[in-house]
N, C-alpha and C. Protein backbone atom coordinates (compact mmCIF):
# COMPACT_ATOMS: atom_id res chain seq x y z
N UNK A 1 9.61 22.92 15.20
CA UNK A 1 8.44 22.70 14.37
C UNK A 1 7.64 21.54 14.96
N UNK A 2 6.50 21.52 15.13
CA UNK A 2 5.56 20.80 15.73
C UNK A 2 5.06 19.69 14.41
N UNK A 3 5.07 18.35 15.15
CA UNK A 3 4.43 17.42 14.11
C UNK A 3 3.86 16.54 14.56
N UNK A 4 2.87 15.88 13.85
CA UNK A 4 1.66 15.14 14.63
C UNK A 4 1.66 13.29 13.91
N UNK A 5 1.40 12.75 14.44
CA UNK A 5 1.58 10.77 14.59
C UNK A 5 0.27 10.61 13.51
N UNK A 6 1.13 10.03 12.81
CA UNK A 6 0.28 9.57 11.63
C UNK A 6 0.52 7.77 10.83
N UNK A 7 -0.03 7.35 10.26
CA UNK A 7 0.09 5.97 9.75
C UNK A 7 0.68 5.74 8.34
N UNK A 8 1.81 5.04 8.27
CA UNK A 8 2.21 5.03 7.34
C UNK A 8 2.04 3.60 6.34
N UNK A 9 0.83 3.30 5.33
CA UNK A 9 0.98 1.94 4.95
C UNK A 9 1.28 1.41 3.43
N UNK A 10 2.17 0.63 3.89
CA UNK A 10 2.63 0.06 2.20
C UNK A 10 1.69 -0.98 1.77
N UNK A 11 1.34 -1.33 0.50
CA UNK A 11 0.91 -2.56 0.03
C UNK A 11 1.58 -2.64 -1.24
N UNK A 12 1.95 -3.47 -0.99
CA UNK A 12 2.91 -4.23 -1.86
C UNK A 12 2.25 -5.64 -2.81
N UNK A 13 2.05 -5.21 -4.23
CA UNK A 13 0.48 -5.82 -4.71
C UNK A 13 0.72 -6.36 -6.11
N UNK A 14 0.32 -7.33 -7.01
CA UNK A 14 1.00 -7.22 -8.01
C UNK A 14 0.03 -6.26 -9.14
N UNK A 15 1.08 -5.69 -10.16
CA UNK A 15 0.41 -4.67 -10.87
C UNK A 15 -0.67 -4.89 -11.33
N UNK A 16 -1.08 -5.79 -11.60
CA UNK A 16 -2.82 -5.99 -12.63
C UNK A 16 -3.88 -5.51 -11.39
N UNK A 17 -3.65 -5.57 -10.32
CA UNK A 17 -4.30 -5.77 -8.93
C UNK A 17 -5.00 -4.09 -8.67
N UNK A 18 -3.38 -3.21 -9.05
CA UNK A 18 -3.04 -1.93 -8.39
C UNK A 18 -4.66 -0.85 -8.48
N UNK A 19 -5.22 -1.12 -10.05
CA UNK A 19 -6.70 -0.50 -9.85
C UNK A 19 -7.54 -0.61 -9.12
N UNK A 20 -7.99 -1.98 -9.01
CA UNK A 20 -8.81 -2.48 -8.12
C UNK A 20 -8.77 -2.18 -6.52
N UNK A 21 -7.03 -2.23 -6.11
CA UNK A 21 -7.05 -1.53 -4.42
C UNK A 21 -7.56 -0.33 -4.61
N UNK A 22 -6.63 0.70 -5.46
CA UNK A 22 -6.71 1.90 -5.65
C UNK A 22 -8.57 2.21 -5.67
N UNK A 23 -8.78 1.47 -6.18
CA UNK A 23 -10.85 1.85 -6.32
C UNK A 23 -11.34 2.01 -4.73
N UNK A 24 -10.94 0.47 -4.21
CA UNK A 24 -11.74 0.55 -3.21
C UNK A 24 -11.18 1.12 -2.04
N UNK A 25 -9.76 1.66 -1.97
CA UNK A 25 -9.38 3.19 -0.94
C UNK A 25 -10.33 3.87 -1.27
N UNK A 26 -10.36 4.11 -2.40
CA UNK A 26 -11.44 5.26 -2.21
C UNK A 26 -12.42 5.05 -1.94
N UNK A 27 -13.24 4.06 -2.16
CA UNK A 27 -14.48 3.95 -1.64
C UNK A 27 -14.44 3.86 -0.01
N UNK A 28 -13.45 3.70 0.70
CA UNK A 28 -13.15 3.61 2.29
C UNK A 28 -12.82 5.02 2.17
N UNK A 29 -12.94 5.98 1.12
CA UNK A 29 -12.74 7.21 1.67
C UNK A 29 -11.08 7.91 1.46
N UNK A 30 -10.34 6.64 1.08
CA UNK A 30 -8.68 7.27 1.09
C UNK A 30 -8.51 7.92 0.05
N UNK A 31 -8.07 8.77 -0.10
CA UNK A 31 -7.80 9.65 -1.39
C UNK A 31 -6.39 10.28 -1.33
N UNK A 32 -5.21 9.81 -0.81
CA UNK A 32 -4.35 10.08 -0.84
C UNK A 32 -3.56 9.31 -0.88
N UNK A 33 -2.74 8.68 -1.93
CA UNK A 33 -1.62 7.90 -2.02
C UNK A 33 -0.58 7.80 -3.22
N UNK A 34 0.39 7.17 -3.20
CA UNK A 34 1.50 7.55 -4.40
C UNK A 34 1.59 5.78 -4.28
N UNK A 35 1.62 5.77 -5.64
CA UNK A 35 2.03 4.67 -6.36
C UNK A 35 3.60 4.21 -6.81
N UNK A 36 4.33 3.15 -6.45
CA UNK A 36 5.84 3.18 -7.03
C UNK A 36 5.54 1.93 -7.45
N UNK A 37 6.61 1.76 -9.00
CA UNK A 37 7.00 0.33 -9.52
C UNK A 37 8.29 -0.51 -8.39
N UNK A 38 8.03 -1.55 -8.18
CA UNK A 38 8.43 -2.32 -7.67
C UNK A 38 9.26 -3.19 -8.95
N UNK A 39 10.79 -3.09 -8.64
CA UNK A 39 11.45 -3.95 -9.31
C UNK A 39 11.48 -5.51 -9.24
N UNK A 40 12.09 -5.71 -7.64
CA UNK A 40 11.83 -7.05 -7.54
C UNK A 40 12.03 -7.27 -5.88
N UNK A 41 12.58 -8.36 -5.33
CA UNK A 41 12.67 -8.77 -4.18
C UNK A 41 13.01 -10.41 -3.27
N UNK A 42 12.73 -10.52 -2.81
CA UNK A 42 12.85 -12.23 -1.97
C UNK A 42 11.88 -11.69 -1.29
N UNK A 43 11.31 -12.85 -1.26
CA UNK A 43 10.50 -13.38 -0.33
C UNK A 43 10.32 -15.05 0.05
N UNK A 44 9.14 -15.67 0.53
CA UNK A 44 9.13 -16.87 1.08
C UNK A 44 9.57 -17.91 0.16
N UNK A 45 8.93 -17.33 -1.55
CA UNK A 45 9.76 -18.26 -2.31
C UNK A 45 10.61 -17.88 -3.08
N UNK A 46 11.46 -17.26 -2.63
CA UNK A 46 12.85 -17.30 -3.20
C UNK A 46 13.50 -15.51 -4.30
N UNK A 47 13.51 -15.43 -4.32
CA UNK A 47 14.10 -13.76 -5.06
C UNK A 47 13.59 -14.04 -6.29
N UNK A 48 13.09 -12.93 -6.85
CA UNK A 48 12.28 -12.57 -7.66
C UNK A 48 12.44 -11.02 -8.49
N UNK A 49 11.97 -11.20 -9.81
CA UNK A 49 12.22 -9.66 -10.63
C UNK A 49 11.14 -9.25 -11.80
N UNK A 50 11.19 -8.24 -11.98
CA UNK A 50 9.84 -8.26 -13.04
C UNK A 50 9.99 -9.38 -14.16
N UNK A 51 11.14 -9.41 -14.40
CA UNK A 51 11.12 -10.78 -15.57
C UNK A 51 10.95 -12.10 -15.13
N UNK A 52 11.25 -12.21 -14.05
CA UNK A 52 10.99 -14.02 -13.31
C UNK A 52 9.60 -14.37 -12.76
N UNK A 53 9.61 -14.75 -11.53
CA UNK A 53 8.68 -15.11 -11.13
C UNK A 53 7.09 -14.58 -11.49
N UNK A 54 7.24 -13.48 -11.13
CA UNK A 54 6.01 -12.60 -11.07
C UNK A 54 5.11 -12.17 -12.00
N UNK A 55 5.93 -12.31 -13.49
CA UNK A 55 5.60 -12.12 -14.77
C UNK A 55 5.70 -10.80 -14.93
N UNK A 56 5.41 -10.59 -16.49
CA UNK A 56 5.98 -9.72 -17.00
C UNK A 56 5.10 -7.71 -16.69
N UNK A 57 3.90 -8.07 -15.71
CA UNK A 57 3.50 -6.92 -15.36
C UNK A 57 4.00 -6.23 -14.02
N UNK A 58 4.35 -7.55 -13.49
CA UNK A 58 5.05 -7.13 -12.09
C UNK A 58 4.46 -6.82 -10.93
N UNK A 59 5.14 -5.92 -9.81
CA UNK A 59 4.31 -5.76 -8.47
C UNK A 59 4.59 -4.00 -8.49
N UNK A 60 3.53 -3.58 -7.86
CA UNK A 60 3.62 -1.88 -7.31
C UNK A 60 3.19 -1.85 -5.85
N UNK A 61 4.01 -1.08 -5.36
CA UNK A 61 3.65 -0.37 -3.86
C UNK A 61 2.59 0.65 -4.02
N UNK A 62 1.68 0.63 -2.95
CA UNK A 62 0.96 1.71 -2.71
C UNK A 62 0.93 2.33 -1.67
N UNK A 63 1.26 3.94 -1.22
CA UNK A 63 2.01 3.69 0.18
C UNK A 63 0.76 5.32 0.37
N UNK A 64 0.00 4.74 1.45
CA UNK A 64 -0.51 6.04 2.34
C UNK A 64 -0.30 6.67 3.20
N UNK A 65 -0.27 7.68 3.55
CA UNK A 65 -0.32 8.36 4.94
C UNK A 65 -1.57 8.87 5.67
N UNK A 66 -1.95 8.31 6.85
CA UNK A 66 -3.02 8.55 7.19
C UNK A 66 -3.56 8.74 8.39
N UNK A 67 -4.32 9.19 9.15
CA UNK A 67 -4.53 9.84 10.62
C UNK A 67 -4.55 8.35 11.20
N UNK A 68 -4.45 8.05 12.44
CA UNK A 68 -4.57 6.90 12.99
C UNK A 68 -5.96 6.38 12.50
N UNK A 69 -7.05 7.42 13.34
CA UNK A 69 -8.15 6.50 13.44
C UNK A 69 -8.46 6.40 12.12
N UNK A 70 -8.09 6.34 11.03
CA UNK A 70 -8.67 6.15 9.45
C UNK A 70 -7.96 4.66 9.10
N UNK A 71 -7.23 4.24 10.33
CA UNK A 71 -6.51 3.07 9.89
C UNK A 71 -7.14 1.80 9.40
N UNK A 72 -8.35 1.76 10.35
CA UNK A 72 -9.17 0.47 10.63
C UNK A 72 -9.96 0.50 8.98
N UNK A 73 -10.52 1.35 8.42
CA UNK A 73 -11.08 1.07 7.46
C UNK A 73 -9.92 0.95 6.14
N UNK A 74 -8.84 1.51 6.03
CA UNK A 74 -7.68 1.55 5.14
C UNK A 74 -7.71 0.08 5.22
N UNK A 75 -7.29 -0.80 5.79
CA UNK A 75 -6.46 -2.11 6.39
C UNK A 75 -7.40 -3.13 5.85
N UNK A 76 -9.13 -2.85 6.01
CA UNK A 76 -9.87 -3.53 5.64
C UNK A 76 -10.18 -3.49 4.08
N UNK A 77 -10.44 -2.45 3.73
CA UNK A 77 -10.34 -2.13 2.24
C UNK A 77 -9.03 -3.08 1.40
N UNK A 78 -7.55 -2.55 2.52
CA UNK A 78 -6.78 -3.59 1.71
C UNK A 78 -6.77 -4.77 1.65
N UNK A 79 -7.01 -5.33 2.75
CA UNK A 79 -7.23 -6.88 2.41
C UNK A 79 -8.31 -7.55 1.99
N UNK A 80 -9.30 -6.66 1.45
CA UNK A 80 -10.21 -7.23 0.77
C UNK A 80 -9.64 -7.59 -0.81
N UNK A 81 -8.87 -7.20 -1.13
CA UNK A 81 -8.81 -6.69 -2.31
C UNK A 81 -6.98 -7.73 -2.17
N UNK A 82 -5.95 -8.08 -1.15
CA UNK A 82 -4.74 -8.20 -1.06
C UNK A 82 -5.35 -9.84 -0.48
N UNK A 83 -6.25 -10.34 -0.14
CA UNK A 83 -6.42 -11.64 0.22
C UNK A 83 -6.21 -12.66 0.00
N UNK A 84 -6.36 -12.76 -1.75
CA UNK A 84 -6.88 -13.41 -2.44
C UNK A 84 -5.53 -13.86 -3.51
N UNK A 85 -4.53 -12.91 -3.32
CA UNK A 85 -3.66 -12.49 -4.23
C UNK A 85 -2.25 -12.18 -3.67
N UNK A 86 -1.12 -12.48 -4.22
CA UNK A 86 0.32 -12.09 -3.91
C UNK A 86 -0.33 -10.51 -2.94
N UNK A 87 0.54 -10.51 -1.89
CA UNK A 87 0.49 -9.11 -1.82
C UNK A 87 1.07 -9.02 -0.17
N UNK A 88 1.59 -7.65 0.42
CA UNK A 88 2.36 -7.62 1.62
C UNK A 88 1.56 -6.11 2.18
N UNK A 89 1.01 -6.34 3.10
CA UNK A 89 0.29 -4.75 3.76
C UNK A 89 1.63 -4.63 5.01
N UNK A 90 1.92 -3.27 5.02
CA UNK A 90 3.05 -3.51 6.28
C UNK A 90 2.18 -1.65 6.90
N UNK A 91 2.24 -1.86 7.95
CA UNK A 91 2.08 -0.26 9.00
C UNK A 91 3.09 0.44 9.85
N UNK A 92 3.22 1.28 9.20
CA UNK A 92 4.09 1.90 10.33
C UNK A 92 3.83 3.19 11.15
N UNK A 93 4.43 3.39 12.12
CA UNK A 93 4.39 4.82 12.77
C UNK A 93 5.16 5.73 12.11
N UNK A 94 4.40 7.01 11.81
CA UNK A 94 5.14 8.65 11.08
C UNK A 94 4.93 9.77 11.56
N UNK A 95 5.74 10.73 11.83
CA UNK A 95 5.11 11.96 11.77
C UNK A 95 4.86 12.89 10.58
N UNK A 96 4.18 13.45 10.53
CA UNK A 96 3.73 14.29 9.31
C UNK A 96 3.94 16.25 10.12
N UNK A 97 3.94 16.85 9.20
CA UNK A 97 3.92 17.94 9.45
C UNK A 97 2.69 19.32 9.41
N UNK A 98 2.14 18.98 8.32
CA UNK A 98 1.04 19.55 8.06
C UNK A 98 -0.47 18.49 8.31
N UNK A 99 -0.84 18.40 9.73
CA UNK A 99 -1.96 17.34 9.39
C UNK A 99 -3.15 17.53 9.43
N UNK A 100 -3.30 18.67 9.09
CA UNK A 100 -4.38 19.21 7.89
C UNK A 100 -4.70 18.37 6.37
N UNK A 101 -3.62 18.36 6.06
CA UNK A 101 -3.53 17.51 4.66
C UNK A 101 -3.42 15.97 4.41
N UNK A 102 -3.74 15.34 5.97
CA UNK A 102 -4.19 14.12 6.18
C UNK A 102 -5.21 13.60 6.41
């Protein structure tokens, strides 16, 4: 089965935030992504859970898949919006199968 190189990106954001990225993907045009609750984690300062640090709304991932060249405007959209605020953009390399539907 044949599969084609695609971009895989998390942002890792805290929940009050999650509309506001979510808006402006789309306005960069992204219209494809799945949302997960984020329990908790470590990071620079120290391990963390929806009840501790972070407060009581917490953090969500937003994770896309997307053709390469759509990367540059994805990345910018997110850190417009991830700058300012707790938040982790990470990229990775994927293959996808159908990339038609990317």
């Amino acid at each position: 089965m044949q599969t084609h190189p695609a971009k895989r990106v998390e942002i890792t954001i805290e929940a009050p935030m999650q509309r506001r990225l979510c808006d402006a993907l789309q306005e960069a045009g992204i219209t494809g992504y799945t949302i997960v609750p984020v329990k908790g984690g470590s990071g620079r300062s120290g391990r963390w859970d929806r009840a501790g640090q972070v407060g009581q709304s917490g953090m969500v991932q937003v994770v896309c898949i997307i053709r390469p060249e759509r990367l540059d405007g994805l990345l910018e959209a997110a850190f417009a919006v991830v700058e300012r605020h707790i938040g982790v953009v990470c990229v990775t390399d994927c293959e996808v199968l159908r990339a038609e539907r990317f």
